[in-house]
Protein backbone atom coordinates (compact mmCIF):
# COMPACT_ATOMS: atom_id res chain seq x y z
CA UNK A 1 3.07 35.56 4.55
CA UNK A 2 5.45 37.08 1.99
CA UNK A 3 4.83 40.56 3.28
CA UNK A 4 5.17 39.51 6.75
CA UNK A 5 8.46 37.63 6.53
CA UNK A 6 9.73 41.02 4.09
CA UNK A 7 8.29 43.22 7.51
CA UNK A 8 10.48 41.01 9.94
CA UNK A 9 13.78 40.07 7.47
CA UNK A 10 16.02 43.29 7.17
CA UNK A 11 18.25 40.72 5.29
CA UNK A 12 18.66 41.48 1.36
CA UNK A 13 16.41 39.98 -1.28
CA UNK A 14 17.76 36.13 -2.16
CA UNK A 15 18.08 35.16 -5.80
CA UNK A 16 16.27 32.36 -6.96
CA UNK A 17 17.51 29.72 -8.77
CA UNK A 18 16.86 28.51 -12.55
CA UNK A 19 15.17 25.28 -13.49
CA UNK A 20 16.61 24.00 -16.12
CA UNK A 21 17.50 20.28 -16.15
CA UNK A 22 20.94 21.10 -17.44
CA UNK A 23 21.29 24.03 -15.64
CA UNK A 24 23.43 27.26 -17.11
CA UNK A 25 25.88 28.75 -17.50
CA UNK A 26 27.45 26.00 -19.79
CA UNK A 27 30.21 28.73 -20.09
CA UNK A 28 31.60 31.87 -19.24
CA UNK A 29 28.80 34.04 -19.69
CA UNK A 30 29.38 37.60 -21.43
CA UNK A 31 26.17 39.39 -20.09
CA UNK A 32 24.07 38.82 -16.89
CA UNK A 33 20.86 41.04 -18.15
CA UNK A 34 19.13 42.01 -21.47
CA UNK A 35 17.03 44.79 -22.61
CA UNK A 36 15.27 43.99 -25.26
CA UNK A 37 14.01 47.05 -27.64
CA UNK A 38 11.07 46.32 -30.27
CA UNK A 39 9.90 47.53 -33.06
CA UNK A 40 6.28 45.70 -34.33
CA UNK A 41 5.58 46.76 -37.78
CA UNK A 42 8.69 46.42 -39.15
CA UNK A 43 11.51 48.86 -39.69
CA UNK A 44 13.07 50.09 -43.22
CA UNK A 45 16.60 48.56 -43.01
CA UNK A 46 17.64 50.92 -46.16
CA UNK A 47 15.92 54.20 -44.75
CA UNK A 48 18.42 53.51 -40.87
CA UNK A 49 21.21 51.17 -41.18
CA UNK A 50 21.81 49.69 -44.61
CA UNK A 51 22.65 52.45 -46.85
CA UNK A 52 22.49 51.61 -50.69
CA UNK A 53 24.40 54.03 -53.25
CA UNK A 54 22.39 52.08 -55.89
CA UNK A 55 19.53 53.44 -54.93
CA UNK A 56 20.04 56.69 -55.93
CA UNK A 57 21.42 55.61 -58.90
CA UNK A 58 17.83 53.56 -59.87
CA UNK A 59 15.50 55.67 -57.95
CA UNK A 60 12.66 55.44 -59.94
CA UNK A 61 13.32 52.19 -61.79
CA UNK A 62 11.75 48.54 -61.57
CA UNK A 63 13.65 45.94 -59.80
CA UNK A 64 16.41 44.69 -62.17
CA UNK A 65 16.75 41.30 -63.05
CA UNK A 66 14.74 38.16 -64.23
CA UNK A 67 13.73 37.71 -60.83
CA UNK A 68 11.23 39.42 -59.65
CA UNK A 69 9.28 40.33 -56.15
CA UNK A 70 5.80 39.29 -54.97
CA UNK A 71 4.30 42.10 -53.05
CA UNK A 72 2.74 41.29 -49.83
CA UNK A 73 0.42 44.40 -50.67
CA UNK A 74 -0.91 45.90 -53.66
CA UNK A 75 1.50 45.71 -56.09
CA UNK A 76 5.25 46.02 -56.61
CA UNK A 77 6.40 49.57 -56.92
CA UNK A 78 9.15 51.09 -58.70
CA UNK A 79 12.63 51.72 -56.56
CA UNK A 80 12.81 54.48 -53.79
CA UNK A 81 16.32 55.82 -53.05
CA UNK A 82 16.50 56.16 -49.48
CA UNK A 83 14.56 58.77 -47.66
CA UNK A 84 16.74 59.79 -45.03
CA UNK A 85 20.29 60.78 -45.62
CA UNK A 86 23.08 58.70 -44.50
CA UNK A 87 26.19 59.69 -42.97
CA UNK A 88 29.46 57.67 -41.55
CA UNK A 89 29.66 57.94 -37.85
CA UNK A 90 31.62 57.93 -34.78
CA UNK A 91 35.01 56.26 -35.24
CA UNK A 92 33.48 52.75 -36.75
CA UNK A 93 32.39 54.64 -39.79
CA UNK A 94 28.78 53.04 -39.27
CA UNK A 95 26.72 53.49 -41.38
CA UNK A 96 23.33 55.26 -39.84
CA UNK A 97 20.48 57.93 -41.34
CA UNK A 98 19.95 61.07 -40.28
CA UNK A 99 16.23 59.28 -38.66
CA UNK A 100 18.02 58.76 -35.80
CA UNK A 101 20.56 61.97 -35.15
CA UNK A 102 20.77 60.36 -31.23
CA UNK A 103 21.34 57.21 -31.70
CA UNK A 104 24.46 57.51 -34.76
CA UNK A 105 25.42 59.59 -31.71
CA UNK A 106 26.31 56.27 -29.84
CA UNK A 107 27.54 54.37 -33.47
CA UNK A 108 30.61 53.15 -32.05
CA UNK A 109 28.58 51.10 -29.32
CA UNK A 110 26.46 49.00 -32.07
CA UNK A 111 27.05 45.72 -33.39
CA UNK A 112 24.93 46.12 -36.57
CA UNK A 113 23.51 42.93 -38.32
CA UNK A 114 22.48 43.63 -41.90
CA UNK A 115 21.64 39.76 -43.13
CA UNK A 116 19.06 39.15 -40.67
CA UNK A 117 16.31 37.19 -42.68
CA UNK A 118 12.51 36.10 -41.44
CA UNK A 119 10.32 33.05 -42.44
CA UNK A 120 6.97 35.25 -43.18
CA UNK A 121 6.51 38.35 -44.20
CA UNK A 122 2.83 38.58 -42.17
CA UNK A 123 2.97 40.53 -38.88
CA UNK A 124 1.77 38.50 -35.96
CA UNK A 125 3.51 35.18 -36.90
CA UNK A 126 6.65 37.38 -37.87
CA UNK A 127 6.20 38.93 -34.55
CA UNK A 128 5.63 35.43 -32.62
CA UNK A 129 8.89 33.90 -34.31
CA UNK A 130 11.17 37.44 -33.74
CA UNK A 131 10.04 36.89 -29.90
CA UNK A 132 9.59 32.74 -29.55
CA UNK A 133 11.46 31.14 -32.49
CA UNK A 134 7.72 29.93 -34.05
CA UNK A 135 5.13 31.47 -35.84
CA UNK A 136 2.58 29.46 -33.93
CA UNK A 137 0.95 30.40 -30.57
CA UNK A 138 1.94 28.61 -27.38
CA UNK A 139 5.49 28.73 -27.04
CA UNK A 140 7.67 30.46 -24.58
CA UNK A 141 9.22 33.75 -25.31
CA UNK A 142 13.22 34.37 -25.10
CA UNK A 143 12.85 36.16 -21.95
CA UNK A 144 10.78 32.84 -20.80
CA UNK A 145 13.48 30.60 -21.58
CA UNK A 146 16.45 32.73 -20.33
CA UNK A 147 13.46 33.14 -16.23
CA UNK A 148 13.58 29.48 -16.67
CA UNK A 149 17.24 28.88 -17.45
CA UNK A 150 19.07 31.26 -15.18
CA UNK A 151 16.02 32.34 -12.67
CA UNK A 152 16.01 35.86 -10.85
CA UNK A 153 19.12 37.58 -8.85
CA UNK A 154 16.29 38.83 -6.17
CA UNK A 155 13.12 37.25 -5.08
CA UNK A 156 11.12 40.78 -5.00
CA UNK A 157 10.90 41.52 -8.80
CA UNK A 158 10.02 39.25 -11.54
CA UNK A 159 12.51 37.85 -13.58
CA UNK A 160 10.97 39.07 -17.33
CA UNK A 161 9.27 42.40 -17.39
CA UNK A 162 7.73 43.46 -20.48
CA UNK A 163 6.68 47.63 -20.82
CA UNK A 164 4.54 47.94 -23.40
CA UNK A 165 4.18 51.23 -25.94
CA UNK A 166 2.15 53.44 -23.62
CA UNK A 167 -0.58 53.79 -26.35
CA UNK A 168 -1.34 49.99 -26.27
CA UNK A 169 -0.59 46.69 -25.67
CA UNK A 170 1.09 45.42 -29.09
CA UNK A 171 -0.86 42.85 -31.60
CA UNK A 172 -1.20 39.61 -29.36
CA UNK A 173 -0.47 41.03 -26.52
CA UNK A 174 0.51 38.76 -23.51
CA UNK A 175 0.73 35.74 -26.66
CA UNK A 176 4.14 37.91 -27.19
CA UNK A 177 5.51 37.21 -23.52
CA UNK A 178 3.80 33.67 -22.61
CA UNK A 179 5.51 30.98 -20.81
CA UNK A 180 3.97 28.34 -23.09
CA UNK A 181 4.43 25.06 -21.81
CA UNK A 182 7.39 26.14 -19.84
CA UNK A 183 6.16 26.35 -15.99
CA UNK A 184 3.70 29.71 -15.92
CA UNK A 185 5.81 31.81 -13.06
CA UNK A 186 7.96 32.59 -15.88
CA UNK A 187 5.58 34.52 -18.28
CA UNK A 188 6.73 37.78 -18.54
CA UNK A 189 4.65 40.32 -16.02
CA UNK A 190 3.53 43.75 -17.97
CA UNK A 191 4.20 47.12 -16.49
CA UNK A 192 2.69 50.52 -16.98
CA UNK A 193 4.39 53.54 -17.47
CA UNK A 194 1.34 55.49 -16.40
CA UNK A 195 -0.60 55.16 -13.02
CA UNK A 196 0.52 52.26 -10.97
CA UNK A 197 3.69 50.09 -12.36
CA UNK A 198 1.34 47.06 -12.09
CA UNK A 199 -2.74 46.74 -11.75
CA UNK A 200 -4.36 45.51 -9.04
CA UNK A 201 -1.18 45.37 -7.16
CA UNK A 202 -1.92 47.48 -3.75
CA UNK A 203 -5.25 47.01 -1.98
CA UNK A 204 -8.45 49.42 -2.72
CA UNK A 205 -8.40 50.55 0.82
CA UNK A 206 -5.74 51.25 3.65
CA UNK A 207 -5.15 48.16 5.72
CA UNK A 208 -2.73 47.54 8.66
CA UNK A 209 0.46 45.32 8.29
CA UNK A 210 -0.78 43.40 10.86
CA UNK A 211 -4.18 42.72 9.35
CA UNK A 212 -2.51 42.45 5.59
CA UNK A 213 -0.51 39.64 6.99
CA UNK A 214 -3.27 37.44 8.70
CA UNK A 215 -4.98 37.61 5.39
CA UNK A 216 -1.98 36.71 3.14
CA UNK A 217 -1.57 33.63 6.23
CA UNK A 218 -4.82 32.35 5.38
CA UNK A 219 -5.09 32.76 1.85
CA UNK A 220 -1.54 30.71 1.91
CA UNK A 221 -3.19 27.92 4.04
CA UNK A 222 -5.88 27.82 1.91
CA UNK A 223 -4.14 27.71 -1.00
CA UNK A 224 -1.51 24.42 0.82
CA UNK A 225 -5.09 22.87 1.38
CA UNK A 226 -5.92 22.78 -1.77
CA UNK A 227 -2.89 21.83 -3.40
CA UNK A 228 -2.64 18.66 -1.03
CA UNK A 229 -5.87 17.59 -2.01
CA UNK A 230 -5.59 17.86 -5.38
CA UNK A 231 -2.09 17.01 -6.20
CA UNK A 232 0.82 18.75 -8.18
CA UNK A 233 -0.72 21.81 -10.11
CA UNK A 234 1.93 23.82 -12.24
CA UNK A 235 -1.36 26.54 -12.88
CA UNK A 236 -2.25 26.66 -9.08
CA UNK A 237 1.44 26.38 -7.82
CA UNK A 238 2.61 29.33 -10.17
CA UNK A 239 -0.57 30.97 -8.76
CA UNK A 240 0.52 30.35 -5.42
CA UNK A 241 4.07 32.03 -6.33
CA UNK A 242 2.70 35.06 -8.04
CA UNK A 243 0.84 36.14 -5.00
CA UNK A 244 4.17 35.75 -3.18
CA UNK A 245 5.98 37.67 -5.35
CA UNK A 246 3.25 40.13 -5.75
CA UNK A 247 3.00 40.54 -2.28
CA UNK A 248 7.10 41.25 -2.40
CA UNK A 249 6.75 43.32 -5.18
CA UNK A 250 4.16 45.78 -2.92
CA UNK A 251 7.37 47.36 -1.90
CA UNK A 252 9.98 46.97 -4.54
CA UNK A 253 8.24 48.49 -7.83
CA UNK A 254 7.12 51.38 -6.31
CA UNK A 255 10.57 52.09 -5.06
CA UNK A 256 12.31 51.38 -8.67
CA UNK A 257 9.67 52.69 -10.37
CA UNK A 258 10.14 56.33 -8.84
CA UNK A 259 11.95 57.86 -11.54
CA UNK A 260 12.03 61.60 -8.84
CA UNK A 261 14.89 59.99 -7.44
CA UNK A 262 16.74 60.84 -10.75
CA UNK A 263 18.72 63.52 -11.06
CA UNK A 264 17.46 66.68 -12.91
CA UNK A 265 20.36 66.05 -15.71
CA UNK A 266 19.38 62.22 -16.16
CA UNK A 267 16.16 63.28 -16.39
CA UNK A 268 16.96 65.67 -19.55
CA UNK A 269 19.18 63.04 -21.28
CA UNK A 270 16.46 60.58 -21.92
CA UNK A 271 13.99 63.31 -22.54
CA UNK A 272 11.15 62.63 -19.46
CA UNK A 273 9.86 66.55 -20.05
CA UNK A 274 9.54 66.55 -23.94
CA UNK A 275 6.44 65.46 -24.84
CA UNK A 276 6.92 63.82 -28.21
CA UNK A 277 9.39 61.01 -26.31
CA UNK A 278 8.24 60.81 -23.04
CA UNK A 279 6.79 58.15 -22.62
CA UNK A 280 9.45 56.18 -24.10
CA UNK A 281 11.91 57.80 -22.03
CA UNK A 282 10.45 57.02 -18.81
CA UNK A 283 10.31 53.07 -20.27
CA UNK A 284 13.98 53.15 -20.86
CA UNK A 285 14.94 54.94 -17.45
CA UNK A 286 12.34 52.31 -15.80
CA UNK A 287 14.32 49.22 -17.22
CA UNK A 288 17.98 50.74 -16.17
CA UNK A 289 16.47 50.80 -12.68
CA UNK A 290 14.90 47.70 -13.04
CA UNK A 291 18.11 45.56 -14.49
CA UNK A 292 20.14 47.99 -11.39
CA UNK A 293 17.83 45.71 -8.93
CA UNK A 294 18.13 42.12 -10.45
CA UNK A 295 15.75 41.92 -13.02
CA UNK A 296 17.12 39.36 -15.62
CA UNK A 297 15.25 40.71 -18.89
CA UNK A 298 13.28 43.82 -19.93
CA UNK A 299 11.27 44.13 -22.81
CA UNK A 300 10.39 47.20 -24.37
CA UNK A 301 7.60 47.60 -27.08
CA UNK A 302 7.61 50.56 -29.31
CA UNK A 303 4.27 50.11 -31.72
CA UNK A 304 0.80 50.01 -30.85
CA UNK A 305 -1.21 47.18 -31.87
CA UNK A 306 -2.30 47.23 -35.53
CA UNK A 307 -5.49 49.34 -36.40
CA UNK A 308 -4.28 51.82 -34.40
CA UNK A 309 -2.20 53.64 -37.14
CA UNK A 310 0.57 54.42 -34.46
CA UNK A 311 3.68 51.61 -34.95
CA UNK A 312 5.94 50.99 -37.90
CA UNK A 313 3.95 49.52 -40.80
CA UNK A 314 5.08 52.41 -43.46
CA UNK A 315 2.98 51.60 -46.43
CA UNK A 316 1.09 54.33 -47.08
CA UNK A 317 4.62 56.62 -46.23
CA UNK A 318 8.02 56.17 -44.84
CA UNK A 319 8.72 59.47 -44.41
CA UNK A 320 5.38 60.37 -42.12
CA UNK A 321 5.64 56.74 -40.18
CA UNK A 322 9.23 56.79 -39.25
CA UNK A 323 9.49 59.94 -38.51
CA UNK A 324 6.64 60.04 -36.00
CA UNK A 325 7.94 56.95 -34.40
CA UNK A 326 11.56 57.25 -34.49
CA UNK A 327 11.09 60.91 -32.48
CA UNK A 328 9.39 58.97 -29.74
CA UNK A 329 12.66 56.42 -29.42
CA UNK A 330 15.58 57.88 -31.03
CA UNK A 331 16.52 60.30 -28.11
CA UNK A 332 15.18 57.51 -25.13
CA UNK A 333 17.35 54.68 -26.93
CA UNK A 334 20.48 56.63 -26.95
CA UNK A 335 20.29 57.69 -23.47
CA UNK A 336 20.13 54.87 -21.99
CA UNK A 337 23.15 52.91 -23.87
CA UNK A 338 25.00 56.33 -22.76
CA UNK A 339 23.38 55.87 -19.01
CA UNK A 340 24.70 52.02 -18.99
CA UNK A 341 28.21 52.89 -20.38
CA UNK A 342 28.53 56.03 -17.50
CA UNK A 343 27.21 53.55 -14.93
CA UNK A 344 29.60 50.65 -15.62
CA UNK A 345 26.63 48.51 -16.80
CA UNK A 346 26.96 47.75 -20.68
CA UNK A 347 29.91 45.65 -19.95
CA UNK A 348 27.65 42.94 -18.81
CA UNK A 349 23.90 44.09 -20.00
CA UNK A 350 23.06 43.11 -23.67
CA UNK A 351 21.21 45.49 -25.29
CA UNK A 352 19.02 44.67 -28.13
CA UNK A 353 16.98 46.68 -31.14
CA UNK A 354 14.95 44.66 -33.30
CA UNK A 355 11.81 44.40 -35.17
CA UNK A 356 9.87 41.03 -36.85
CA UNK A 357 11.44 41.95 -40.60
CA UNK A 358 12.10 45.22 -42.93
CA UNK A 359 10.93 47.09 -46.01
CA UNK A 360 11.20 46.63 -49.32
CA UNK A 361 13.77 49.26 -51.60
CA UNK A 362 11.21 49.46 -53.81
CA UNK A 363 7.87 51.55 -53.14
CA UNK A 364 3.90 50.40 -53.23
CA UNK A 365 2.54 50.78 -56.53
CA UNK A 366 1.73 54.74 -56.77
CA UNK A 367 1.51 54.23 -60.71
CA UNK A 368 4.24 55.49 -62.75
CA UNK A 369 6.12 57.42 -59.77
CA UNK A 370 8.06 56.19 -56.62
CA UNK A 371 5.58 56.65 -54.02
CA UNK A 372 6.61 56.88 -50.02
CA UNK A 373 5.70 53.47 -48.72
CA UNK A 374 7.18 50.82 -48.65
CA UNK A 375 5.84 47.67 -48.18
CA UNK A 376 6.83 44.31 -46.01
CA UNK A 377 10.26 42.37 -46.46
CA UNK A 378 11.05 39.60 -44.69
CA UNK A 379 14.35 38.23 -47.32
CA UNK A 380 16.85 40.69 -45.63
CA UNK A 381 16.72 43.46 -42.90
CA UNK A 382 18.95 45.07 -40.15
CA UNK A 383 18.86 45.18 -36.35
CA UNK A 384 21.83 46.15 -33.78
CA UNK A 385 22.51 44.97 -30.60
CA UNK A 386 24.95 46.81 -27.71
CA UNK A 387 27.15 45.47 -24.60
CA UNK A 388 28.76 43.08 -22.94
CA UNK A 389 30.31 40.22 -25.31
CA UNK A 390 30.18 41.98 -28.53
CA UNK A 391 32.78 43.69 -30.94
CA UNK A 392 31.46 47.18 -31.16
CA UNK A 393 30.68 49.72 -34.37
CA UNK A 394 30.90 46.73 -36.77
CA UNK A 395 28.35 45.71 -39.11
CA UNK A 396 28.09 42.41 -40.22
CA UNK A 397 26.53 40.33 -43.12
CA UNK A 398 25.79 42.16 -46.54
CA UNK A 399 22.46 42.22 -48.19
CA UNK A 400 22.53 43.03 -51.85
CA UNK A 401 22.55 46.27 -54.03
CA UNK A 402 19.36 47.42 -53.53
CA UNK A 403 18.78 46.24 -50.03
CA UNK A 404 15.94 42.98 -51.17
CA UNK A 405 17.38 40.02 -50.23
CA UNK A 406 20.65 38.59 -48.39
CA UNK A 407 23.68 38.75 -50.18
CA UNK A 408 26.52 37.23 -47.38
CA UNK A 409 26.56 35.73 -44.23
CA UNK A 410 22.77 35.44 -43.31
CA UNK A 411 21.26 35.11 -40.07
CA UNK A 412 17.88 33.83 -39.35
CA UNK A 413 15.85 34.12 -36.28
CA UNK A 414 16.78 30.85 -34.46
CA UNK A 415 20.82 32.15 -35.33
CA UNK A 416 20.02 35.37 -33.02
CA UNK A 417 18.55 33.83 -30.52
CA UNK A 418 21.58 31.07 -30.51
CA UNK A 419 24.03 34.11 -30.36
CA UNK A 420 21.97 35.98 -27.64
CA UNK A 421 21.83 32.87 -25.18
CA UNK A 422 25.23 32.21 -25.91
CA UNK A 423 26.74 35.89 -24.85
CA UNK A 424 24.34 35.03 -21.68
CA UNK A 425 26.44 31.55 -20.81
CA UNK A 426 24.01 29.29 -21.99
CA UNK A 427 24.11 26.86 -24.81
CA UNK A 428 21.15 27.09 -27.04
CA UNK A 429 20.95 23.45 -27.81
CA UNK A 430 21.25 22.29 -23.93
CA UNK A 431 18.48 24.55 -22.84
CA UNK A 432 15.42 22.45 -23.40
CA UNK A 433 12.06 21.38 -21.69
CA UNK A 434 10.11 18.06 -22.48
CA UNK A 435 6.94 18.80 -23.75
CA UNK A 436 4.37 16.42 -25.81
CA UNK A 437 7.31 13.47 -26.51
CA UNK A 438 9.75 16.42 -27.94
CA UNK A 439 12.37 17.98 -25.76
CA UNK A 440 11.83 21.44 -26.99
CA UNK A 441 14.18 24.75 -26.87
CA UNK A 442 13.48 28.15 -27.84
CA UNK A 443 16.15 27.75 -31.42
CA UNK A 444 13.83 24.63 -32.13
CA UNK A 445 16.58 22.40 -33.75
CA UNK A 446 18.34 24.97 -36.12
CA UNK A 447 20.44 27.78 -34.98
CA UNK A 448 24.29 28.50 -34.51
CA UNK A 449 25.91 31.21 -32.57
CA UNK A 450 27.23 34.08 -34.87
CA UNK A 451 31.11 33.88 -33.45
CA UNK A 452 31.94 36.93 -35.96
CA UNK A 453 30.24 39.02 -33.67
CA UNK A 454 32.22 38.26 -30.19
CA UNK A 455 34.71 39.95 -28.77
């Protein structure tokens, strides 16, 4: 029935509407969109964006002080100075390694956080709480939360896609974009960036609009029958919905997904014909189209599930790991804050790089050297994030000497996500669902917004 009202309505797509009991914005809001960039496996802060002189200086060294670290594998190491070489950039002065020789390109456009702190230093929870606020299964990812608060500007794409690395989905897959309790239309929907956008979307065989339609009719009777004999269903409702959309969505994610419609020179920018970064590249060209046609948040994963060898887990060696990883994004990433800026769209899309938690400064135990890894940290570690809202080419917090643990201003996960809702109008604490006799929200009951970091 969706299909055959899109066949008969030349009228524009309608947004639909949040559903939130306090309903957003609760102010001004900064940024209309996100796209969310992710690193699973955990990135080395002090080998990107938080260069330490003291490093050098120890390189080779234990850890000094009385205190001292409990590795999460093997055993502690002695200091590495940093592996990539650092440089001042743009205007700001940022600080960013030679890693990424794209994105210190587009310095003066980050807002660097260099306190960020996590609760675990094991993957998958680290990974649940970076994306849900909880280490736990069964609660509903940021891009959940921000479908349910502020719902869709069109009703022909979801409101939360999620592109996964093209190599596999990452370690818990869907867990990572589930609506949890929240209502399930809002779970984020997965697209590909090979074959068809989305699986099982177009039928096996041609069939008629005319005969497409009848079908959809009856299904949609079928489906009313049903409901009014069994009573309120979220699971069959949001069923009901996702056909709808799906049916929608026949014609609009082809037509966004069609990245020929570029031009030759965007093309080349993100890097679509090299082959160590194309994949990415076609992931971040996808989500500018996608945000361009009302999609409210993108998420895009760069790591492969663990087992696979291919994400950011660097124990065995920085160098090798990063390297390999950072040539897939580095060009991709910078493109598309350059694409947004040309295109009058950073002004009000937030754009976000983070990972679950960082490296250690000091190396896995390789005996009496410095060996290449480095192993998991979750007491300090850096991410940036890009657009509307933000004072840009700052860095803020300070972790200590030797990049280990947080030295001023920390942040913790439930203070990012406070800031992020904020710069999108919504109030982190006001956002909330009732579930199981506690009125939840995605910050649980901690968080404040980071204020140093608005414009």
């Amino acid at each position: 029935m969706a299909l055959a009202s899109l066949l008969t309505n030349a009228s524009p797509a309608s947004p639909i509407l949040g559903e939130a009991a306090d309903p957003p914005p609760h102010h001004p809001a900064k940024a209309r969109r996100v796209i969310q960039i992710f690193l699973q496996g955990g990135l080395s802060q002090v080998d990107t964006f938080d260069y330490k002189p003291e490093l050098e200086r120890l390189h080779g060294k234990s850890v000094p002080g009385e205190q001292k670290p409990q590795a999460f594998m093997g055993k502690v190491g002695l200091l590495h100075k940093p592996h990539f070489a650092f440089q001042q950039r743009g205007e700001s002065g940022l600080w960013v390694s030679d890693l990424f020789p794209h994105i210190a390109g587009v310095a003066d456009e980050l807002t660097v956080i260099r306190s960020l702190w996590s609760g675990t230093g094991n993957h998958t929870p680290a990974t649940y709480e970076a994306n849900s606020g909880f280490r736990t299964l069964g609660f509903p990812a940021a891009g959940t939360w921000i479908s349910y608060g502020l719902g869709c500007e069109v009703d022909n794409l979801p409101t939360f896609v999620v592109i996964p690395d093209s190599r596999s989905l990452p370690t818990g897959a869907a867990n990572n974009w589930s609506s949890g309790f929240l209502p399930a239309r809002h779970q984020g929907v997965a697209l590909s960036t090979s074959g068809p956008p989305v699986r099982n979307l177009n039928p096996s065989s041609d069939v008629d609009g005319k005969t497409q339609a009848a079908r959809f009719a009856a299904l949609a009777e079928l489906n009313r029958q049903h409901l009014a004999e069994r009573g309120p269903d979220d699971a069959l409702q949001s069923r009901i919905r996702s056909y709808e959309l799906a049916a929608r969505m026949q014609l609009a994610v082809p037509e966004a997904a069609d990245l020929a419609k570029e031009s030759a020179a965007t093309l080349a920018m993100y890097g679509v014909e090299k082959k160590e970064c194309a994949d990415f590249a076609r992931s971040c060209l996808l989500s500018r189209r996608l945000i361009e046609r009302g999609v409210r948040f993108v998420q895009l994963w760069s790591g492969a599930a663990f087992g696979s060898e291919v994400h950011w887990d660097a124990h065995g060696s920085v160098p090798d790991n990063h390297r390999r990883e950072a040539s897939k994004i580095d060009q991709p990433v910078a493109a598309l804050l350059r694409d947004l800026r040309q295109r009058g769209l950073l002004d009000d899309t937030l754009v976000i790089f983070n990972t679950e938690f960082g490296r250690t400064p000091y190396a896995e135990s390789a005996g009496d050297k410095a060996g290449p890894g480095r192993d998991h940290n979750p007491d300090v570690f850096s991410v940036w994030l890009a657009g509307g809202g933000l004072k840009h080419g700052i860095a803020f917090g300070r972790s200590d000497d030797i990049g280990w643990k947080v030295a001023e201003n920390a942040v913790d996960t439930h203070d990012f996500h406070a800031t992020i809702l904020h710069l999108l109008g919504i109030d982190h604490t006001r956002l909330t669902y009732y579930h199981n006799g506690i009125r939840r929200r995605l910050t649980n009951v901690h968080g404040h917004v980071v204020s140093d970091l608005l414009a």
